[in-house]
Protein backbone atom coordinates (compact mmCIF):
# COMPACT_ATOMS: atom_id res chain seq x y z
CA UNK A 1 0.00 0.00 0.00
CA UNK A 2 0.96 3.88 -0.13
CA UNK A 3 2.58 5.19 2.71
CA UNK A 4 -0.30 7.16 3.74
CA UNK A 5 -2.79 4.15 4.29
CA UNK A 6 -0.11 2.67 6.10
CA UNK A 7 0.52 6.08 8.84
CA UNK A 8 -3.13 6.28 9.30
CA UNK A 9 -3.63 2.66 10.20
CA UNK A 10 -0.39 2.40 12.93
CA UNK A 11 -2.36 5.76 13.89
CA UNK A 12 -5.41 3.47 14.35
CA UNK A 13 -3.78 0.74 15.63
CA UNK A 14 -2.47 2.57 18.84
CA UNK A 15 -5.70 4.43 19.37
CA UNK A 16 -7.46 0.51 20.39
CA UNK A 17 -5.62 0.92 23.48
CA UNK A 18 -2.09 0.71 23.46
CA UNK A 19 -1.64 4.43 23.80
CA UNK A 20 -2.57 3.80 26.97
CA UNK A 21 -0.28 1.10 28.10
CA UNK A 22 2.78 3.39 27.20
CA UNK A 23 4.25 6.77 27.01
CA UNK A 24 4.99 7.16 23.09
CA UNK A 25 3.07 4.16 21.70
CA UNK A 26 1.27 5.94 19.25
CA UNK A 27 4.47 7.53 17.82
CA UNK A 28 5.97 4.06 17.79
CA UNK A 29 3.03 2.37 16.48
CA UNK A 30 2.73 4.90 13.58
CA UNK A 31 6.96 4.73 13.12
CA UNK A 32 6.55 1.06 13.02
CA UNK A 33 3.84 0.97 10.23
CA UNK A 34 5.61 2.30 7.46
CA UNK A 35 9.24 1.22 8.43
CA UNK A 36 9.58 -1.66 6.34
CA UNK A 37 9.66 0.91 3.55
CA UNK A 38 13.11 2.15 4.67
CA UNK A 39 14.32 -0.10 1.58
CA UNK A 40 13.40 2.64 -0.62
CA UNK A 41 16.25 4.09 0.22
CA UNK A 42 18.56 1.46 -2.60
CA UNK A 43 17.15 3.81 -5.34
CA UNK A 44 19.79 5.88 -4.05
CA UNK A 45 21.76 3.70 -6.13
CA UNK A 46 19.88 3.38 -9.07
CA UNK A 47 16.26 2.60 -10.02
CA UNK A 48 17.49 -1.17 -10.81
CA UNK A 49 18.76 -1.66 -7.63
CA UNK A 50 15.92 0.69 -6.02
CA UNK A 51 13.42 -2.49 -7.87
CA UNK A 52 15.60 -5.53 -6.90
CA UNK A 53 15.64 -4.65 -2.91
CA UNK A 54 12.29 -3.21 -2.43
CA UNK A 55 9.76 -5.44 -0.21
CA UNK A 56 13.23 -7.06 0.17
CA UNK A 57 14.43 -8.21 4.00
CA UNK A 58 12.34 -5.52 5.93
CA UNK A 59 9.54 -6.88 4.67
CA UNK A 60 10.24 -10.49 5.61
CA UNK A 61 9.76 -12.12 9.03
CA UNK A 62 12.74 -12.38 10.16
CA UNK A 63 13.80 -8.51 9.32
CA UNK A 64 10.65 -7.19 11.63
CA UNK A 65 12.73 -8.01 14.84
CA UNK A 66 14.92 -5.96 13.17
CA UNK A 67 12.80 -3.30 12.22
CA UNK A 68 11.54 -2.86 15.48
CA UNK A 69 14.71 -2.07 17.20
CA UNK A 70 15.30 0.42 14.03
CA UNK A 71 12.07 2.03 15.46
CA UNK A 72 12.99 1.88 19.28
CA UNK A 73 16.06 3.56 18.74
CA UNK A 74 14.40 6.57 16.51
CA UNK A 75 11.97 6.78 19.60
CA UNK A 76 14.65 6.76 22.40
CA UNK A 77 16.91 9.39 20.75
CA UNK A 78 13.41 11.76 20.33
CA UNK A 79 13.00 10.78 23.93
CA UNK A 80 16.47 11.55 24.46
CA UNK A 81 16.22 14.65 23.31
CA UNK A 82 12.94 16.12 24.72
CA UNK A 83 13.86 15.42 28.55
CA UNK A 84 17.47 16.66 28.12
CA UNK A 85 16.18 19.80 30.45
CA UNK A 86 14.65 17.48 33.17
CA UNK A 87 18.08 15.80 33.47
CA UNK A 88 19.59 18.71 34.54
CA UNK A 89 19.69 19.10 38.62
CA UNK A 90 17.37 21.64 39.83
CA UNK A 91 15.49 21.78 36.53
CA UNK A 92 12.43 23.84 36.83
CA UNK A 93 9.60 23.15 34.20
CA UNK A 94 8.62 27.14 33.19
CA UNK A 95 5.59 28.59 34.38
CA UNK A 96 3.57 29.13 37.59
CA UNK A 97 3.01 26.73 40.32
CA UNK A 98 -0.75 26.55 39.03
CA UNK A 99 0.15 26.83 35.32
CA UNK A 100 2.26 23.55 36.27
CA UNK A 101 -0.48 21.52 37.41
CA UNK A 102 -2.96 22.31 35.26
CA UNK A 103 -0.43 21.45 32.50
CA UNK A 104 -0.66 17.47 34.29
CA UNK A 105 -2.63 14.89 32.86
CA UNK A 106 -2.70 11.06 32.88
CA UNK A 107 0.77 10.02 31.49
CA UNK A 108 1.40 6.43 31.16
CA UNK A 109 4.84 5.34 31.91
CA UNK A 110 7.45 4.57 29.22
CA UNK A 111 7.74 1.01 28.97
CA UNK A 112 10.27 -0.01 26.16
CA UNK A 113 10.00 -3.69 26.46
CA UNK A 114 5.95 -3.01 25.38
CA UNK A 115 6.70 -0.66 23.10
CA UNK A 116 8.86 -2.90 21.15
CA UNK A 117 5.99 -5.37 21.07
CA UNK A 118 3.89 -2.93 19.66
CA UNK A 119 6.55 -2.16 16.91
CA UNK A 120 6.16 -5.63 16.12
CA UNK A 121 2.31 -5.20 15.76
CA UNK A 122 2.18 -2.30 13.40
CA UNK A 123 5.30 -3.99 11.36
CA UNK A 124 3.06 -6.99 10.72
CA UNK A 125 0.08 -4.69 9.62
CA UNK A 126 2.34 -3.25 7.35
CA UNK A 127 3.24 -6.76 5.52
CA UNK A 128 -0.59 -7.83 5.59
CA UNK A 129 -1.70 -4.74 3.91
CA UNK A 130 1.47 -5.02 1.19
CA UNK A 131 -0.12 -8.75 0.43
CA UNK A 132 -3.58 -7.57 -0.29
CA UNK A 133 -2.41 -5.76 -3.21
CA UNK A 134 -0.90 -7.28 -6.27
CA UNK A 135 2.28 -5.99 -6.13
CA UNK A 136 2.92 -8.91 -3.76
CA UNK A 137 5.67 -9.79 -0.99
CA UNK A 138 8.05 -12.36 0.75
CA UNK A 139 7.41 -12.69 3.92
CA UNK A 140 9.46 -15.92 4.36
CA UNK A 141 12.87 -15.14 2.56
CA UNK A 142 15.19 -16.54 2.49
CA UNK A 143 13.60 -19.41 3.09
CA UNK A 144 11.10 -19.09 0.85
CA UNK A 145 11.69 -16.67 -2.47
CA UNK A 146 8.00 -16.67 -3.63
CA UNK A 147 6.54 -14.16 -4.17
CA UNK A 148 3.01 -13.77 -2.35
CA UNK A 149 0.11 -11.65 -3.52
CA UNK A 150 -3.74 -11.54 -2.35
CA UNK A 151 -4.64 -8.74 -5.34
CA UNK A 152 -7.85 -7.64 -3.49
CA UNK A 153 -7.34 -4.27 -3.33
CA UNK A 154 -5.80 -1.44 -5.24
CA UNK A 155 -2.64 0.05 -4.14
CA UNK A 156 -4.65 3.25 -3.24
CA UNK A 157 -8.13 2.30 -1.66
CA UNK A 158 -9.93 5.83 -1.27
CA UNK A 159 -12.52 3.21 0.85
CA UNK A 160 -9.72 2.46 3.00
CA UNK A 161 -8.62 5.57 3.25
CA UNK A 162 -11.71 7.05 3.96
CA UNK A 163 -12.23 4.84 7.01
CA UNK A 164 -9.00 5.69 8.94
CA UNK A 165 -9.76 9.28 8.54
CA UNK A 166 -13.08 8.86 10.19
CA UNK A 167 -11.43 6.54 12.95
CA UNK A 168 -9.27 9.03 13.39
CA UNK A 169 -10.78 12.55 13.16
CA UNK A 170 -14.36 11.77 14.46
CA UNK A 171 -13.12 11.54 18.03
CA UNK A 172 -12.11 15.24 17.88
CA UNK A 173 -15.17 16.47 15.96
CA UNK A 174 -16.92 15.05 18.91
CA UNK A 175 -14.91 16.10 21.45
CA UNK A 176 -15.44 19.95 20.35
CA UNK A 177 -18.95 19.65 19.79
CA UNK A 178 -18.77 17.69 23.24
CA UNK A 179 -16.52 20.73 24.85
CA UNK A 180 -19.16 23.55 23.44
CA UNK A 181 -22.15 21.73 24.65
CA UNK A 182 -20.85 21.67 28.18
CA UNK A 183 -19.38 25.26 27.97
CA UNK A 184 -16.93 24.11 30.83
CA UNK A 185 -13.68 25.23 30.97
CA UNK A 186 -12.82 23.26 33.57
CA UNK A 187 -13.96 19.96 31.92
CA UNK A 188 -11.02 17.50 31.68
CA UNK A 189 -10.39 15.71 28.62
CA UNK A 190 -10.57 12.29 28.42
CA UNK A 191 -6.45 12.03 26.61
CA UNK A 192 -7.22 8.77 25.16
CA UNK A 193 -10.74 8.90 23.77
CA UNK A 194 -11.57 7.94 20.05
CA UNK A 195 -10.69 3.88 20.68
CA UNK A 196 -14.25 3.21 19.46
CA UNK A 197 -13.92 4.92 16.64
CA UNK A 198 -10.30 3.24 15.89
CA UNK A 199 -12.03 -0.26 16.22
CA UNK A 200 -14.82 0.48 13.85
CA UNK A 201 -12.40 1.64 11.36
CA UNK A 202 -10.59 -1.52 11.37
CA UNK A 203 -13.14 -3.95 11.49
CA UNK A 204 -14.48 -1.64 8.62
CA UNK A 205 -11.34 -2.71 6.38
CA UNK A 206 -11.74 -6.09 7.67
CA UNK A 207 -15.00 -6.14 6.83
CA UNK A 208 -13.89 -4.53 3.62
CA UNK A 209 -11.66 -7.14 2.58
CA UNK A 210 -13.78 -9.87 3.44
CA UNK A 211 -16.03 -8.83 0.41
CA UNK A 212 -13.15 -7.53 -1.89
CA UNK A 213 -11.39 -11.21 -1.02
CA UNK A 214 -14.78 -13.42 -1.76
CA UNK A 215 -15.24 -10.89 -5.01
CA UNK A 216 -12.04 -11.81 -6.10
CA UNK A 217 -12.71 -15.67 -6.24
CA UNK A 218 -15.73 -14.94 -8.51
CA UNK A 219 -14.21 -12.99 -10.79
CA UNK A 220 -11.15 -15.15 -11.22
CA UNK A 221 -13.66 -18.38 -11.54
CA UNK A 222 -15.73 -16.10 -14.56
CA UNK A 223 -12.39 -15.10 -16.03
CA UNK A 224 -11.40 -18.95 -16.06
CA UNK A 225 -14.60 -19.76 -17.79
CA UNK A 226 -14.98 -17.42 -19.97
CA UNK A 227 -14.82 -17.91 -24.09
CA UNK A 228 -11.62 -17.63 -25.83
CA UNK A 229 -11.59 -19.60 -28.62
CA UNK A 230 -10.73 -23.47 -28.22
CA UNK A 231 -7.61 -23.14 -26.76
CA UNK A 232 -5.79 -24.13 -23.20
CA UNK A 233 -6.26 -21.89 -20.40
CA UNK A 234 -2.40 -22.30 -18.48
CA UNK A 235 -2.81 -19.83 -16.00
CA UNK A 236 -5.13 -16.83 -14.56
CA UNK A 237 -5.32 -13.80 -12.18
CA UNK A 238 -7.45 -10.99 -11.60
CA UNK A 239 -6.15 -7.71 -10.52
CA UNK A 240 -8.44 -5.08 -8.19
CA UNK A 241 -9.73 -1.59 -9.75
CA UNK A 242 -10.32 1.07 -6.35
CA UNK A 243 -13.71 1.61 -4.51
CA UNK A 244 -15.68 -0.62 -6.84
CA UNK A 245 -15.56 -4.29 -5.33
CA UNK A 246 -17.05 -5.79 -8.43
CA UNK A 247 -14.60 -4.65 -11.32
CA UNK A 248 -11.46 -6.67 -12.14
CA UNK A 249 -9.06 -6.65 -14.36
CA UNK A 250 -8.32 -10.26 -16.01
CA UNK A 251 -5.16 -11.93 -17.38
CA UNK A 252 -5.30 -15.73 -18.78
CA UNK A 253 -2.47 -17.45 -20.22
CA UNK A 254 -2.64 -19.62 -23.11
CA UNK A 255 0.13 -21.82 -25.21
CA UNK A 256 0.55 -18.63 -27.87
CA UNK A 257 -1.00 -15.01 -26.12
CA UNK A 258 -1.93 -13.52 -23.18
CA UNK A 259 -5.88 -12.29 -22.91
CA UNK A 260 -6.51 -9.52 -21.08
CA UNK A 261 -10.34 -8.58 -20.06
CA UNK A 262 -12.36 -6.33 -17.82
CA UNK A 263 -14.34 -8.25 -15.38
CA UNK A 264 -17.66 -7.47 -14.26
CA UNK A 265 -18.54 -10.03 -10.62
CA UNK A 266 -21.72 -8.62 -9.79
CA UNK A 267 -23.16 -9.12 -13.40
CA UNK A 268 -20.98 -12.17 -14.38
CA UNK A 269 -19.99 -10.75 -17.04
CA UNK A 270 -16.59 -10.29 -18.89
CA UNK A 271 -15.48 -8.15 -21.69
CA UNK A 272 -12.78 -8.46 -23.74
CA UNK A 273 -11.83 -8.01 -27.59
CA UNK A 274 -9.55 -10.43 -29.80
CA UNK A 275 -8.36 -7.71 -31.43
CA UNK A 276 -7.22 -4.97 -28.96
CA UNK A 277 -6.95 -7.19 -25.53
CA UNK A 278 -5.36 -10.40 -27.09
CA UNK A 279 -1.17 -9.80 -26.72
CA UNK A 280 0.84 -12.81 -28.50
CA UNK A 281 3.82 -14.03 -27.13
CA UNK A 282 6.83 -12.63 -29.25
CA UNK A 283 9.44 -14.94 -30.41
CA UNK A 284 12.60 -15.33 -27.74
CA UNK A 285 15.84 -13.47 -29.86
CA UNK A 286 19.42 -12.37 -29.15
CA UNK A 287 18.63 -9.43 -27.24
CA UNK A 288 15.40 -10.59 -25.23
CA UNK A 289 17.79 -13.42 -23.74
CA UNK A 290 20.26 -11.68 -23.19
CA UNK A 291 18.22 -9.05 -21.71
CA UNK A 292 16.87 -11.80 -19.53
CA UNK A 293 20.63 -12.65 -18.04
CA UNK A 294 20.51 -8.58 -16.65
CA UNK A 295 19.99 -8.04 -13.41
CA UNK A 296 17.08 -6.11 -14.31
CA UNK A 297 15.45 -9.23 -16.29
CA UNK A 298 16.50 -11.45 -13.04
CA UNK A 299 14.81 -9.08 -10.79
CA UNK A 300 11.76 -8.82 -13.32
CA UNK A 301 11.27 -12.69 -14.12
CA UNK A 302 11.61 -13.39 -10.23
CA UNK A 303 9.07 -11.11 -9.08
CA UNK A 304 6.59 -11.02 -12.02
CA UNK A 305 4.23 -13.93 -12.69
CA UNK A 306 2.88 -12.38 -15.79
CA UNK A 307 5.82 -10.60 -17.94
CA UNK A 308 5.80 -9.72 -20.82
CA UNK A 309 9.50 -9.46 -22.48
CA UNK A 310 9.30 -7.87 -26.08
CA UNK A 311 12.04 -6.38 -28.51
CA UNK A 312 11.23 -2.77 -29.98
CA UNK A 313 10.78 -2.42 -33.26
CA UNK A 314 13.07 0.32 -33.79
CA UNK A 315 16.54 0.19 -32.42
CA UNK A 316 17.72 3.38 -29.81
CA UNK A 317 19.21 6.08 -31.42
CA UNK A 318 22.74 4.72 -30.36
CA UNK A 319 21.86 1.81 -32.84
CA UNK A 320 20.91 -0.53 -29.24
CA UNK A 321 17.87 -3.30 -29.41
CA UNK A 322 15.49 -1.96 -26.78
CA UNK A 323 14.05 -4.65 -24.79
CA UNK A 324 11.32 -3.71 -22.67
CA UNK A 325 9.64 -5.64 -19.44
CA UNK A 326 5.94 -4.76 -18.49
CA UNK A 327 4.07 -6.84 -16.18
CA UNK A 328 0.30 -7.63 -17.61
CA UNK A 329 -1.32 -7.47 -13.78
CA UNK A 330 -0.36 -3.66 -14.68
CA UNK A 331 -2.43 -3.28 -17.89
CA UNK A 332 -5.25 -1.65 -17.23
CA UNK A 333 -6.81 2.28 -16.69
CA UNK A 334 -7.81 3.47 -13.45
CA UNK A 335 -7.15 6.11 -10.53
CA UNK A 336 -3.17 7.81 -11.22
CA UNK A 337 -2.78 4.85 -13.45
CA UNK A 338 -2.80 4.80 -17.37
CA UNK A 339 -1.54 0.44 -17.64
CA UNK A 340 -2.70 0.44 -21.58
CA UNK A 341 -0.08 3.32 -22.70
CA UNK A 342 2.17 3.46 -20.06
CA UNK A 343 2.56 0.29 -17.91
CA UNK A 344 3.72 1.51 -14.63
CA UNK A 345 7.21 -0.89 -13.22
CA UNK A 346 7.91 -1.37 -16.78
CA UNK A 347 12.37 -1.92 -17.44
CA UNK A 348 14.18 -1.29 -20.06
CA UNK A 349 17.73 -2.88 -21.54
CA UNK A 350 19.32 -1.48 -23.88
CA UNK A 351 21.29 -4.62 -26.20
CA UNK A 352 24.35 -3.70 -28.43
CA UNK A 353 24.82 -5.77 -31.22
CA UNK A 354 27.30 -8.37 -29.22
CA UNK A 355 24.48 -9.35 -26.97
CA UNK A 356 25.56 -6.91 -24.16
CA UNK A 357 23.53 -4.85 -22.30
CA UNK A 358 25.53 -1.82 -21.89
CA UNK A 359 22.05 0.67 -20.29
CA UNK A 360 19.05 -0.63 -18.16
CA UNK A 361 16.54 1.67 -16.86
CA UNK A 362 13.35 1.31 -14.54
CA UNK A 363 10.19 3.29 -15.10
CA UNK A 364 12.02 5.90 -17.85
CA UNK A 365 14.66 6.03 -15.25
CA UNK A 366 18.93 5.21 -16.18
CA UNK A 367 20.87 3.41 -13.83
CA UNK A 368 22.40 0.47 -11.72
């Protein structure tokens, strides 16, 4: 998921309760959800090698105990460094006696051993929302390489989205409305209010994926079964569109092309056209395979169940065979993403004529 989706629910995660088991769990909790995502930082070195590590160890089981302790550490330095006055002897905390106390409030207690715990939590929330997409993840490398994807919901979920922000912001909304109705100034806010809102958000996405997940079978069975000439069906997936549970994109495999569709699960219905939706496979040549021995095409073939590998038509203007990787879950129109003219995590390698690939470049981006 987008980094956003994946704030807001550590956000809603800590607001259940454990904000009030420990001083900073919500800042850990929120820290902790997006962490994993720290191994954007390779495309420092190149969009290739930005690709090849990302959803790499921190997103795998054995790099969360990891990840946690990345997460502790952030907190204790911020913790660190706000208390640095109340280590000094005779520190005074600034204002009047009375301003003092009326600045106290229900604190929990910072306890690090639970707060790594809850690290743990929100890093596991993180790799279950990364698997409903179809993007995918490894949770068990290096034991395990494969790649695993639910491909229930879209990368950006505005439903999602929406949800959190209510868990979230309805509490407060409340709470003024609350504060003007009983005109009291000396009323005492309630510092960790808003956990029934936080629960109803996430058993709203549960809830949520539930229907998303059971759509999903149905539109993969009616993509299975669905007319394409007498010819072998190898392999199939569906791919989610946002906010509208019914709508799927379709891929099926045969022997000699790939057939893409648009998949209606409320109706039953699928559309597709021989013509414009029906990709055959192109031949293997020189530069595809050697374009496959990259690292790009290693990184490509490994994580894509559904490549397509073809050789452009026209050479670069260098005189280099362009050989371009797009991944068919990709192909399709919808919210910030145009699959049909611009596949998004397409490659590029760039072939001389001794079957080296001397340029590779990720997304219309050079580099390692």
């Amino acid at each position: 998921m987008e980094p956003v989706t994946h704030f807001l629910t550590g956000a809603c995660l800590a607001r259940t309760g454990f904000n009030r088991r420990s001083r900073y769990a919500t800042l850990t909790m929120v820290l902790a959800a997006e962490a994993p995502d720290l191994d954007t930082l390779w495309s420092l070195r190149g969009p290739i090698a930005g690709f090849t590590h990302h959803r790499g160890w921190t997103h795998t089981l054995i790099g969360l105990p990891v990840d946690a302790a990345v997460v502790l550490g952030a907190v204790w330095l911020w913790h660190r460094w706000k208390t640095r006055h109340e280590r000094v002897p005779g520190y005074v905390p600034p204002g009047t006696p009375e301003q003092r106390r009326d600045r106290k409030r229900p604190v929990p207690p910072v306890r690090w051993g639970q707060l790594y715990l809850f690290a743990l939590i929100a890093l596991l929330s993180h790799l279950l929302l990364d698997w409903t997409n179809n993007y995918g993840l490894r949770p068990f490398f290096p034991f395990n390489p494969h790649w695993y994807a639910g491909s229930f919901v879209f990368i950006v979920e505005p439903v999602m989205l929406a949800l959190l922000v209510i868990g979230l912001v309805a509490p407060v909304l409340f709470g003024l409305i609350g504060s003007e109705i009983t005109a009291s100034s000396s009323a005492r806010r309630d510092p960790f209010r808003g956990r029934g809102w936080a629960a109803f958000a996430l058993a709203g996405i549960g809830l949520l994926w539930c229907v998303r997940g059971y759509e999903r079978l149905h539109a993969e069975d009616l993509t299975r079964a669905a007319d394409y000439g007498n010819v072998e069906i190898r392999r199939s997936t569906v791919s989610p569109y946002p906010v509208n549970p019914f709508r799927w994109h379709g891929v099926v495999e045969t022997p000699d092309f790939f057939q893409l569709s648009t998949v209606d699960s409320l109706s039953g219905q699928v559309a597709t056209s021989e013509q414009e939706d029906r990709l055959y496979k192109p031949p293997e040549t020189h530069a595809t395979l050697a374009a496959k021995r990259s690292p790009l095409g290693h990184a490509y073939l490994d994580w894509s169940p559904f490549p397509l590998v073809t050789e452009g038509s026209l050479p670069s203007p260098e005189g280099l065979t362009i050989v371009t990787f797009r991944d068919l879950r990709f192909f399709y129109d919808t919210l910030g993403m145009h699959g049909r003219e611009e596949a998004p995590l397409s490659g590029e390698a760039f072939v001389n004529e001794e079957g080296e690939v001397v340029r590779m470049s990720m997304d219309g981006r050079n580099g390692r």
